[in-house]
PDB file of N, CA and C in Angstrom:
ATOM      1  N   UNK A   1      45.314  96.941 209.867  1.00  0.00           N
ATOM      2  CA  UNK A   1      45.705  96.519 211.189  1.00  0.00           C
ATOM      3  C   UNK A   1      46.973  95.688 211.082  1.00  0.00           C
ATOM      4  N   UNK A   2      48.038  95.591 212.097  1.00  0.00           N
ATOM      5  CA  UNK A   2      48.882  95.181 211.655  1.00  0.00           C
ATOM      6  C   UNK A   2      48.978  94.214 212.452  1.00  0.00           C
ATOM      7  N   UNK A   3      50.265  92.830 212.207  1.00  0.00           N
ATOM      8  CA  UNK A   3      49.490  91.348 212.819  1.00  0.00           C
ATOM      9  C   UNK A   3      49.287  91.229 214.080  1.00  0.00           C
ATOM     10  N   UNK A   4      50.502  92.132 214.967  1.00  0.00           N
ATOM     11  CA  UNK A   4      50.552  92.524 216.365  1.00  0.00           C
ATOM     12  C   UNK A   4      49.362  92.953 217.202  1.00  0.00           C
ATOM     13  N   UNK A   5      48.506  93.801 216.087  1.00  0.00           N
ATOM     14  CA  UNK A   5      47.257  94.340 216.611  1.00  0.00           C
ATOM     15  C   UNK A   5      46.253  93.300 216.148  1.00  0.00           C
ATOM     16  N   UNK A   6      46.120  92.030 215.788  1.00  0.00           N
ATOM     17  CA  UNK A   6      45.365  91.595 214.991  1.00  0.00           C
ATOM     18  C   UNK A   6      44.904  90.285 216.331  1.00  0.00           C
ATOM     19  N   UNK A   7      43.236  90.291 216.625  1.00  0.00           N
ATOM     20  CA  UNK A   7      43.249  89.808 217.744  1.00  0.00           C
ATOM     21  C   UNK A   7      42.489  88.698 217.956  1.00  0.00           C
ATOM     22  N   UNK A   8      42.857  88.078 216.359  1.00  0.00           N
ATOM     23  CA  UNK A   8      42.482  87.060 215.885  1.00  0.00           C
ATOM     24  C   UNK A   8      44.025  86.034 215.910  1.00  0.00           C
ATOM     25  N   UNK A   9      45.127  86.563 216.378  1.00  0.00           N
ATOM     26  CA  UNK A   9      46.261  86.002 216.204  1.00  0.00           C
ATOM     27  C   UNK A   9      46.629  84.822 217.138  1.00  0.00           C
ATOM     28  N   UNK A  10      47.131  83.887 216.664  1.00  0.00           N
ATOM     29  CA  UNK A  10      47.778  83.036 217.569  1.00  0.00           C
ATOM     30  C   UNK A  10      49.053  82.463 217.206  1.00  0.00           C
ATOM     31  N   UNK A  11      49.441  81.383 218.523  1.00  0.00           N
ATOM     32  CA  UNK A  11      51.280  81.096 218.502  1.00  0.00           C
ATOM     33  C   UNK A  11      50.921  79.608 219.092  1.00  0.00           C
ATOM     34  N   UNK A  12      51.710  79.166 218.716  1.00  0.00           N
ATOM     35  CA  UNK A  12      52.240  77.764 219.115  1.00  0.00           C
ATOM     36  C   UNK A  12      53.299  78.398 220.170  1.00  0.00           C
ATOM     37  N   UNK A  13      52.711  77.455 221.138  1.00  0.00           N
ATOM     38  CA  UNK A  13      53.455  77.757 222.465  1.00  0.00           C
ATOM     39  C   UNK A  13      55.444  77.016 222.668  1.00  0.00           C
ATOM     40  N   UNK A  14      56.272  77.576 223.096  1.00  0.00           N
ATOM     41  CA  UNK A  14      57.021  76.964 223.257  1.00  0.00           C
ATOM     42  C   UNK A  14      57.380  75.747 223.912  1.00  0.00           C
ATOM     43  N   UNK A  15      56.755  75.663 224.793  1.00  0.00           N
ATOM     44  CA  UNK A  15      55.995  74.623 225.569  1.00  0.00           C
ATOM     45  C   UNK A  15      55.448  73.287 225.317  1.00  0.00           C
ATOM     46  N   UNK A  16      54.606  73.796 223.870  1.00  0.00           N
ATOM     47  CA  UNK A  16      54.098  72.681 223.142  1.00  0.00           C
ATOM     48  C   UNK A  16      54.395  71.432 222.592  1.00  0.00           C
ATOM     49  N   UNK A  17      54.079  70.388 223.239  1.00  0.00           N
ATOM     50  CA  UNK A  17      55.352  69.414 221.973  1.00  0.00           C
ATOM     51  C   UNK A  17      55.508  69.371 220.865  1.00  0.00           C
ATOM     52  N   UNK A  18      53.972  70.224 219.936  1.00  0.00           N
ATOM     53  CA  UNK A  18      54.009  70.345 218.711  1.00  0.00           C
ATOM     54  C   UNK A  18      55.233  71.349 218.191  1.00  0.00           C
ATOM     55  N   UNK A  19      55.934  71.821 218.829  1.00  0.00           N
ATOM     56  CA  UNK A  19      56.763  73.406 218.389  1.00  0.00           C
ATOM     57  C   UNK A  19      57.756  72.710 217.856  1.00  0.00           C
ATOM     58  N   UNK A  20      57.971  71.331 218.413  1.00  0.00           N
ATOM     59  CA  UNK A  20      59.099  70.916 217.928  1.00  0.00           C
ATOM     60  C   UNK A  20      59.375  70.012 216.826  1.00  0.00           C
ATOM     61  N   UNK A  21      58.230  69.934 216.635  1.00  0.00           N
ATOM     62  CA  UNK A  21      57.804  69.291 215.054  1.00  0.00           C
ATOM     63  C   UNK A  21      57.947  70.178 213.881  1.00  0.00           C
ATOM     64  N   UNK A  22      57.053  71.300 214.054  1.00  0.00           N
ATOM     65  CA  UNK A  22      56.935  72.415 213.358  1.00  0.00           C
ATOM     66  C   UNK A  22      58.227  73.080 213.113  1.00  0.00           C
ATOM     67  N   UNK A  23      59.067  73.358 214.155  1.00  0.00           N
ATOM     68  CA  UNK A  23      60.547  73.875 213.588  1.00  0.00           C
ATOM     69  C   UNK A  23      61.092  73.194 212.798  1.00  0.00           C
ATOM     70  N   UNK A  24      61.218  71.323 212.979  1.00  0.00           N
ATOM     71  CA  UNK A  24      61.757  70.781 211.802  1.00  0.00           C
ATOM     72  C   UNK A  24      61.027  70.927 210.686  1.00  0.00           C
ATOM     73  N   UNK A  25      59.996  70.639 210.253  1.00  0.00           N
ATOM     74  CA  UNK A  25      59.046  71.178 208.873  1.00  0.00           C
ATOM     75  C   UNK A  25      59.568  72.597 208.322  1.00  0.00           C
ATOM     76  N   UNK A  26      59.499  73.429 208.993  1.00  0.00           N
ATOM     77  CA  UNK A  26      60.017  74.648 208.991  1.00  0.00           C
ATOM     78  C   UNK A  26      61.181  74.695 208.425  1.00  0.00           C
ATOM     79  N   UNK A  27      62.369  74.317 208.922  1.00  0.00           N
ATOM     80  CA  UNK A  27      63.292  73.929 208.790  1.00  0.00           C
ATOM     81  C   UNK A  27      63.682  73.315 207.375  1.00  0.00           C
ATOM     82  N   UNK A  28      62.780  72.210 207.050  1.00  0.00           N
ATOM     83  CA  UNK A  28      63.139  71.190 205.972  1.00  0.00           C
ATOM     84  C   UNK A  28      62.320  72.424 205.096  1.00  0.00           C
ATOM     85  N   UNK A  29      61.245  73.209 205.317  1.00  0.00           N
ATOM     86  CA  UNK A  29      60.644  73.625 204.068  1.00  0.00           C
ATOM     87  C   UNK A  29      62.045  75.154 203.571  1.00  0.00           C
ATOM     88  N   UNK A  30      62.577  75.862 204.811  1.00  0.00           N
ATOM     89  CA  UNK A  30      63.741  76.754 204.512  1.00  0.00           C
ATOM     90  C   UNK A  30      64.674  75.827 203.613  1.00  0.00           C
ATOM     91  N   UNK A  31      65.409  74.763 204.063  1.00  0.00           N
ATOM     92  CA  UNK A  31      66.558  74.255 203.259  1.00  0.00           C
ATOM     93  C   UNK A  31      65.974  73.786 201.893  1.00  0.00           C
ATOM     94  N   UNK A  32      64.780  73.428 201.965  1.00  0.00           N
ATOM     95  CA  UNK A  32      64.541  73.454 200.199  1.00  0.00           C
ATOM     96  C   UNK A  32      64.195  74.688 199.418  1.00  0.00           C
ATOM     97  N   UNK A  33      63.820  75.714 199.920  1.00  0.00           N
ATOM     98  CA  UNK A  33      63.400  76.582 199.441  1.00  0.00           C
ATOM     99  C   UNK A  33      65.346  77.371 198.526  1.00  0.00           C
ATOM    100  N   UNK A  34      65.924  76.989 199.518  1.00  0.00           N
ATOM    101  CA  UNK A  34      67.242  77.347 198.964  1.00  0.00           C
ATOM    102  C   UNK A  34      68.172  76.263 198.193  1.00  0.00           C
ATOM    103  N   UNK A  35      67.180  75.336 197.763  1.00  0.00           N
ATOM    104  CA  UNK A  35      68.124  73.960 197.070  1.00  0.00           C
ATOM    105  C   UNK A  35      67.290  74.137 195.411  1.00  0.00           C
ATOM    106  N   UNK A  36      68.194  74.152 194.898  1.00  0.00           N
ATOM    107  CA  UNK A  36      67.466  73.718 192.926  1.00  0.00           C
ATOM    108  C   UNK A  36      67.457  72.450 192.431  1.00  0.00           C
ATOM    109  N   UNK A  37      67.240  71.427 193.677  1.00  0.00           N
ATOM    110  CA  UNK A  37      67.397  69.808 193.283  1.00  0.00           C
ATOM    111  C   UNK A  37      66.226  69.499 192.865  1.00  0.00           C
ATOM    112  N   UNK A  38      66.427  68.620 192.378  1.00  0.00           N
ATOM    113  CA  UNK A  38      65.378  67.616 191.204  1.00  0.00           C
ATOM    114  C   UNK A  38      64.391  67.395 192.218  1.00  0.00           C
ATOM    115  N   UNK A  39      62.792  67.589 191.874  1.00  0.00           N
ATOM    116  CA  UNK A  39      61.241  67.449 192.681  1.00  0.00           C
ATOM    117  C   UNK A  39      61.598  68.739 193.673  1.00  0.00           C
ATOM    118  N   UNK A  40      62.248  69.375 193.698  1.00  0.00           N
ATOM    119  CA  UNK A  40      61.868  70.192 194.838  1.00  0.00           C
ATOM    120  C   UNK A  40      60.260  71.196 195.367  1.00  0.00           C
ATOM    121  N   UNK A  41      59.761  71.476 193.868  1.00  0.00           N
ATOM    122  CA  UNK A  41      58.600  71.931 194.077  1.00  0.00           C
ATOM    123  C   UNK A  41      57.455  70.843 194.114  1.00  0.00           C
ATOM    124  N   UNK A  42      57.688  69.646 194.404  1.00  0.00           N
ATOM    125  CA  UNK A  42      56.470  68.554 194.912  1.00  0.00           C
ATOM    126  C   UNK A  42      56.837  68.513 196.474  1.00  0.00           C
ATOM    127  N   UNK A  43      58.500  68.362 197.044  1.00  0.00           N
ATOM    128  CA  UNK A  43      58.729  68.637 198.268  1.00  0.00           C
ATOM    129  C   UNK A  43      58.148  69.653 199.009  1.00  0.00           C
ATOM    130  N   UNK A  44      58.300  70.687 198.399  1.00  0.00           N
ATOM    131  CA  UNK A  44      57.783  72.462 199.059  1.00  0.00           C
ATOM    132  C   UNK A  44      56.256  72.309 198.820  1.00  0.00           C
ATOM    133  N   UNK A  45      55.637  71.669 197.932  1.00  0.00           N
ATOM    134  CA  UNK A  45      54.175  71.355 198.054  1.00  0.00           C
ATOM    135  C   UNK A  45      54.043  70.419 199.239  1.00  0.00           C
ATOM    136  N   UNK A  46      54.425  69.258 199.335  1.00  0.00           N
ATOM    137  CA  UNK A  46      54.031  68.305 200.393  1.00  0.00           C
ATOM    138  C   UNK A  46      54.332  68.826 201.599  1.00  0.00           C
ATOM    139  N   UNK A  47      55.239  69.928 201.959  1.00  0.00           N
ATOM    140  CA  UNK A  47      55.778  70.003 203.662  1.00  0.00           C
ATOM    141  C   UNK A  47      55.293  71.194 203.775  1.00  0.00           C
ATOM    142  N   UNK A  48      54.363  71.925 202.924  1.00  0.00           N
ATOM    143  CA  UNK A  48      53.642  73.034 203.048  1.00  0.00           C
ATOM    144  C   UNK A  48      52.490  72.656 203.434  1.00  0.00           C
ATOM    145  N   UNK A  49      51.923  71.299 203.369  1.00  0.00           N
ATOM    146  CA  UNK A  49      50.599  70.653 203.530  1.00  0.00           C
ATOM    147  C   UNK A  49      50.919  70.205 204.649  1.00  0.00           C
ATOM    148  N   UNK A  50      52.181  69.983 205.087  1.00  0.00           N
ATOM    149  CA  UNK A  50      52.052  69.172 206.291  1.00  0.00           C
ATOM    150  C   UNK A  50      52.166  70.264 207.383  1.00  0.00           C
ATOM    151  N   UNK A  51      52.978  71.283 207.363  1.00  0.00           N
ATOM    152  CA  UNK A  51      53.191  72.497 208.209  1.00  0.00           C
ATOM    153  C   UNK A  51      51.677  72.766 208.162  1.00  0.00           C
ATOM    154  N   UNK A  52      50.678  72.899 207.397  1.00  0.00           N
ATOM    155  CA  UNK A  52      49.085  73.710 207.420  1.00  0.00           C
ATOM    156  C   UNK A  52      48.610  73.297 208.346  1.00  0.00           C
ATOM    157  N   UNK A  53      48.464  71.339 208.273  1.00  0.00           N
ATOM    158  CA  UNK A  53      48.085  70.732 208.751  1.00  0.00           C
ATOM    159  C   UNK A  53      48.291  70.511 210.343  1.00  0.00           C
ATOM    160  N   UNK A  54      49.611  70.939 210.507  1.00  0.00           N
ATOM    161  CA  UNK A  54      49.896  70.768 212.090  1.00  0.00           C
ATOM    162  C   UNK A  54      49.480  72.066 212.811  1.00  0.00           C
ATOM    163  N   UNK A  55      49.715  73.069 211.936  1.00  0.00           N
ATOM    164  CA  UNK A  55      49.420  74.571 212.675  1.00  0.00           C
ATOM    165  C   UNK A  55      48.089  74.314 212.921  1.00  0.00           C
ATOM    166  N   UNK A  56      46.987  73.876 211.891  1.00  0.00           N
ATOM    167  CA  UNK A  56      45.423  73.629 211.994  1.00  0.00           C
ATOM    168  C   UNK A  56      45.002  72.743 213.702  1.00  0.00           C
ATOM    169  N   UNK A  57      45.786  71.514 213.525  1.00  0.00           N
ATOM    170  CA  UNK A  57      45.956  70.930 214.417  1.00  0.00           C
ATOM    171  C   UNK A  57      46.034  71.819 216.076  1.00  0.00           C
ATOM    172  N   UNK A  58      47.209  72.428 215.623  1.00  0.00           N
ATOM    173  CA  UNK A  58      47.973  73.122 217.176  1.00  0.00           C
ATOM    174  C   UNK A  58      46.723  74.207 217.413  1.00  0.00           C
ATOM    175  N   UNK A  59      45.867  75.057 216.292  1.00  0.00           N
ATOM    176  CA  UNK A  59      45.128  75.832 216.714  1.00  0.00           C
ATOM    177  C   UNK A  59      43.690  75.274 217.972  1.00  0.00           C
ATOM    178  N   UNK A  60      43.553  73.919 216.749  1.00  0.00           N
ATOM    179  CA  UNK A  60      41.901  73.335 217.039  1.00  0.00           C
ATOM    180  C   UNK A  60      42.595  73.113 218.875  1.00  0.00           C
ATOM    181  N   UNK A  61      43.702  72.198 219.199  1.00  0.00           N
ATOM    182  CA  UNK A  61      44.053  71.974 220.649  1.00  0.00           C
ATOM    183  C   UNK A  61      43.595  73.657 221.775  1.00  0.00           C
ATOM    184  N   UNK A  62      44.052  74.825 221.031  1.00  0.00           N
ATOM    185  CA  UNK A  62      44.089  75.583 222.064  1.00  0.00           C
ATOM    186  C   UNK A  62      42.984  76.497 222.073  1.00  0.00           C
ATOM    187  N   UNK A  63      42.079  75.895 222.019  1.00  0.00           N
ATOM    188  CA  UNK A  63      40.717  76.558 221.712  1.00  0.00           C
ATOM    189  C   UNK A  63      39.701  75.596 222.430  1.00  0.00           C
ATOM    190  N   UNK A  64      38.521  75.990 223.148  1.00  0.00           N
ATOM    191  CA  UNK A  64      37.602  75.804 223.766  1.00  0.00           C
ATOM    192  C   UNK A  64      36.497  75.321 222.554  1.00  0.00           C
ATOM    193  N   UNK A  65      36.407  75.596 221.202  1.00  0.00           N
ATOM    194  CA  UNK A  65      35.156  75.514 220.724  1.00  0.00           C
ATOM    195  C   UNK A  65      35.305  74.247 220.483  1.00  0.00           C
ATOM    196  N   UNK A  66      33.889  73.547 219.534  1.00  0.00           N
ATOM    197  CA  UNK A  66      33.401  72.451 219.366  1.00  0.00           C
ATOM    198  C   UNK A  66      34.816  71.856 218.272  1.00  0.00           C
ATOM    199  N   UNK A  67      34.845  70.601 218.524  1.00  0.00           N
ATOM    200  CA  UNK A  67      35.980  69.754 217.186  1.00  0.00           C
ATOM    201  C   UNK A  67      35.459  69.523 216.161  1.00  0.00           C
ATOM    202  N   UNK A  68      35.935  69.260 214.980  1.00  0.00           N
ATOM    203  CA  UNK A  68      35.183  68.566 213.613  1.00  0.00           C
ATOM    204  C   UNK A  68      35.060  70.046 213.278  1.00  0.00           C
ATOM    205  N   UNK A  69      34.162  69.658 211.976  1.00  0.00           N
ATOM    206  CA  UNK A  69      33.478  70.683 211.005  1.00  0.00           C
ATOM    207  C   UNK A  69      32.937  71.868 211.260  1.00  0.00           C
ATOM    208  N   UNK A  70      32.109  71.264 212.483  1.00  0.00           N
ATOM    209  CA  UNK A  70      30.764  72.032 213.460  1.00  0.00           C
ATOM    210  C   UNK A  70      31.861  73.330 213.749  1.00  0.00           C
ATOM    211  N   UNK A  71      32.887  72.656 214.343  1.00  0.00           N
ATOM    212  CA  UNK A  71      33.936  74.245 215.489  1.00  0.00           C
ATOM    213  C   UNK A  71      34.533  74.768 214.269  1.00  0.00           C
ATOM    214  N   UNK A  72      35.116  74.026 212.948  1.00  0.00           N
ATOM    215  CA  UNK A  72      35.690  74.464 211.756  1.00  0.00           C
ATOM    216  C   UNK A  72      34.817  75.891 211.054  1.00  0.00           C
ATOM    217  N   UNK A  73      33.730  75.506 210.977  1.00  0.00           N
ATOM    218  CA  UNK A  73      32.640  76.329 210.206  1.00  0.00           C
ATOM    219  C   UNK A  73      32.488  77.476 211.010  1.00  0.00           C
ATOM    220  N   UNK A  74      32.660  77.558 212.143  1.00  0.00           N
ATOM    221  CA  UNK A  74      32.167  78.633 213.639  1.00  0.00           C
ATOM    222  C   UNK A  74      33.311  79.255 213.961  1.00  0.00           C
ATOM    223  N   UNK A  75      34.683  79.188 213.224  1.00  0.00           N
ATOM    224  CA  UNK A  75      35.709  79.499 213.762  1.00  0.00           C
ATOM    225  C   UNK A  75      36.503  80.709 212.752  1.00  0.00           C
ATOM    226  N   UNK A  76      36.612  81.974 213.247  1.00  0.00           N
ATOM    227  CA  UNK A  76      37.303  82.872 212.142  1.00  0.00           C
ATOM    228  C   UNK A  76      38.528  82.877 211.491  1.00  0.00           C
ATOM    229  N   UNK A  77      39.007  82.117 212.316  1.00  0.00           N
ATOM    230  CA  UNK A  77      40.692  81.529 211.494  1.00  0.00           C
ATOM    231  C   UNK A  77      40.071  80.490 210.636  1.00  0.00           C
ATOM    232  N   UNK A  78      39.423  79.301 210.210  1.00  0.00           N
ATOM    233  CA  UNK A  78      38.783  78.355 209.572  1.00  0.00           C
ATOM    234  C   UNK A  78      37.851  79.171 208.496  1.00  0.00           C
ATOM    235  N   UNK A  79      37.174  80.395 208.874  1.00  0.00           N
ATOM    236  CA  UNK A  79      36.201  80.427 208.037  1.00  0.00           C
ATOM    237  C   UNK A  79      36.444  80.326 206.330  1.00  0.00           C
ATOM    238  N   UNK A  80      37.065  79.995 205.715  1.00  0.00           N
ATOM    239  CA  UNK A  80      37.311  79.929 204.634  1.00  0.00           C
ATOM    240  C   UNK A  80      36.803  78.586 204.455  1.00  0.00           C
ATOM    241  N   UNK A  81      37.072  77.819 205.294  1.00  0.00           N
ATOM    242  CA  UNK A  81      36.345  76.261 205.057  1.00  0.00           C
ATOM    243  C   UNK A  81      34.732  76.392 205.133  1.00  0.00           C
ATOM    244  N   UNK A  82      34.205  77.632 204.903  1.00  0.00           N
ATOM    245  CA  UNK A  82      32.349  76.963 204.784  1.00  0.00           C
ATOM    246  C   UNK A  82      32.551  77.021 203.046  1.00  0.00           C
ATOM    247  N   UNK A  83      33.199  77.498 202.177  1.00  0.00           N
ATOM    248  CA  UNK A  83      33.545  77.547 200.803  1.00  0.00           C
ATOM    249  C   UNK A  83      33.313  76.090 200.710  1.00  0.00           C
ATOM    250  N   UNK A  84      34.432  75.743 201.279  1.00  0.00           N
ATOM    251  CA  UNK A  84      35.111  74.020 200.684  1.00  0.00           C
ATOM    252  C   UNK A  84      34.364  73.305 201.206  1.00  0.00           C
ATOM    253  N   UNK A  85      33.528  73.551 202.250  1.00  0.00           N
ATOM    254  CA  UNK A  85      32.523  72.553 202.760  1.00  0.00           C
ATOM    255  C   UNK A  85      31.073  72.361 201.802  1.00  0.00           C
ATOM    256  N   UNK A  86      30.895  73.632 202.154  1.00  0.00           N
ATOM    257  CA  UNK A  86      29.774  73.654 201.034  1.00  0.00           C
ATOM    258  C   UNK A  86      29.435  73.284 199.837  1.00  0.00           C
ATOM    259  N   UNK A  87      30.857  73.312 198.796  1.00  0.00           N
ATOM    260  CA  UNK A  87      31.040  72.950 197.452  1.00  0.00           C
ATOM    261  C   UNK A  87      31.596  71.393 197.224  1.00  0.00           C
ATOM    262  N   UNK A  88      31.669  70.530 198.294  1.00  0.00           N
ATOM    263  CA  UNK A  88      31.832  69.324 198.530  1.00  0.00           C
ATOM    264  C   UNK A  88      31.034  68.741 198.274  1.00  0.00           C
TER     265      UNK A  88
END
C-alpha cells in the first residue's frame, strides 16, 4: 500500500502552532545532515529525539482517544510501545 493510500496516515496541520517548530527541527536536522562538523552525529541523535517527540505530541493532540499509556497502548501508530512498555 502506498503512504497516500495508507489510512493510518497523518499531517501536522499548517495551522498548527506546532508546524512551526517542527520546520525549524527539520530544518536544523537537514543543515546537519549536510555539515561534517565535530559531534554532529550526537546533534542528528538529539534533534531526531526531539522531532519524534513533537510529531508524538502533535499526533496524541489530534486524536479523540484516551492520553497517557492507556491511549498509547490502544493506538496503531503507538503500537510498538506495548514492546517497551511491557519490557519496562
Amino acid at each position: 500500500m502506498t503512504a497516500a493510500g495508507n489510512r493510518h496516515e497523518r499531517h501536522v496541520k499548517a495551522t498548527d502552532p506546532r508546524s512551526t517548530l517542527l520546520a525549524h527541527v527539520t530544518d536544523l536536522l537537514s543543515n546537519e545532515v549536510e555539515t561534517n562538523a565535530v559531534g554532529r552525529s550526537l546533534v542528528l541523535d538529539h534533534l531526531a529525539r526531539i522531532l519524534f517527540v513533537h510529531v508524538l505530541r502533535a499526533h496524541a493532540e489530534q486524536t479523540d482517544r484516551p492520553a497517557g499509556w492507556r491511549g498509547a497502548l490502544n493506538d496503531n501508530v503507538f503500537s510498538p510501545l506495548r514492546v517497551t512498555k511491557a519490557s519496562a
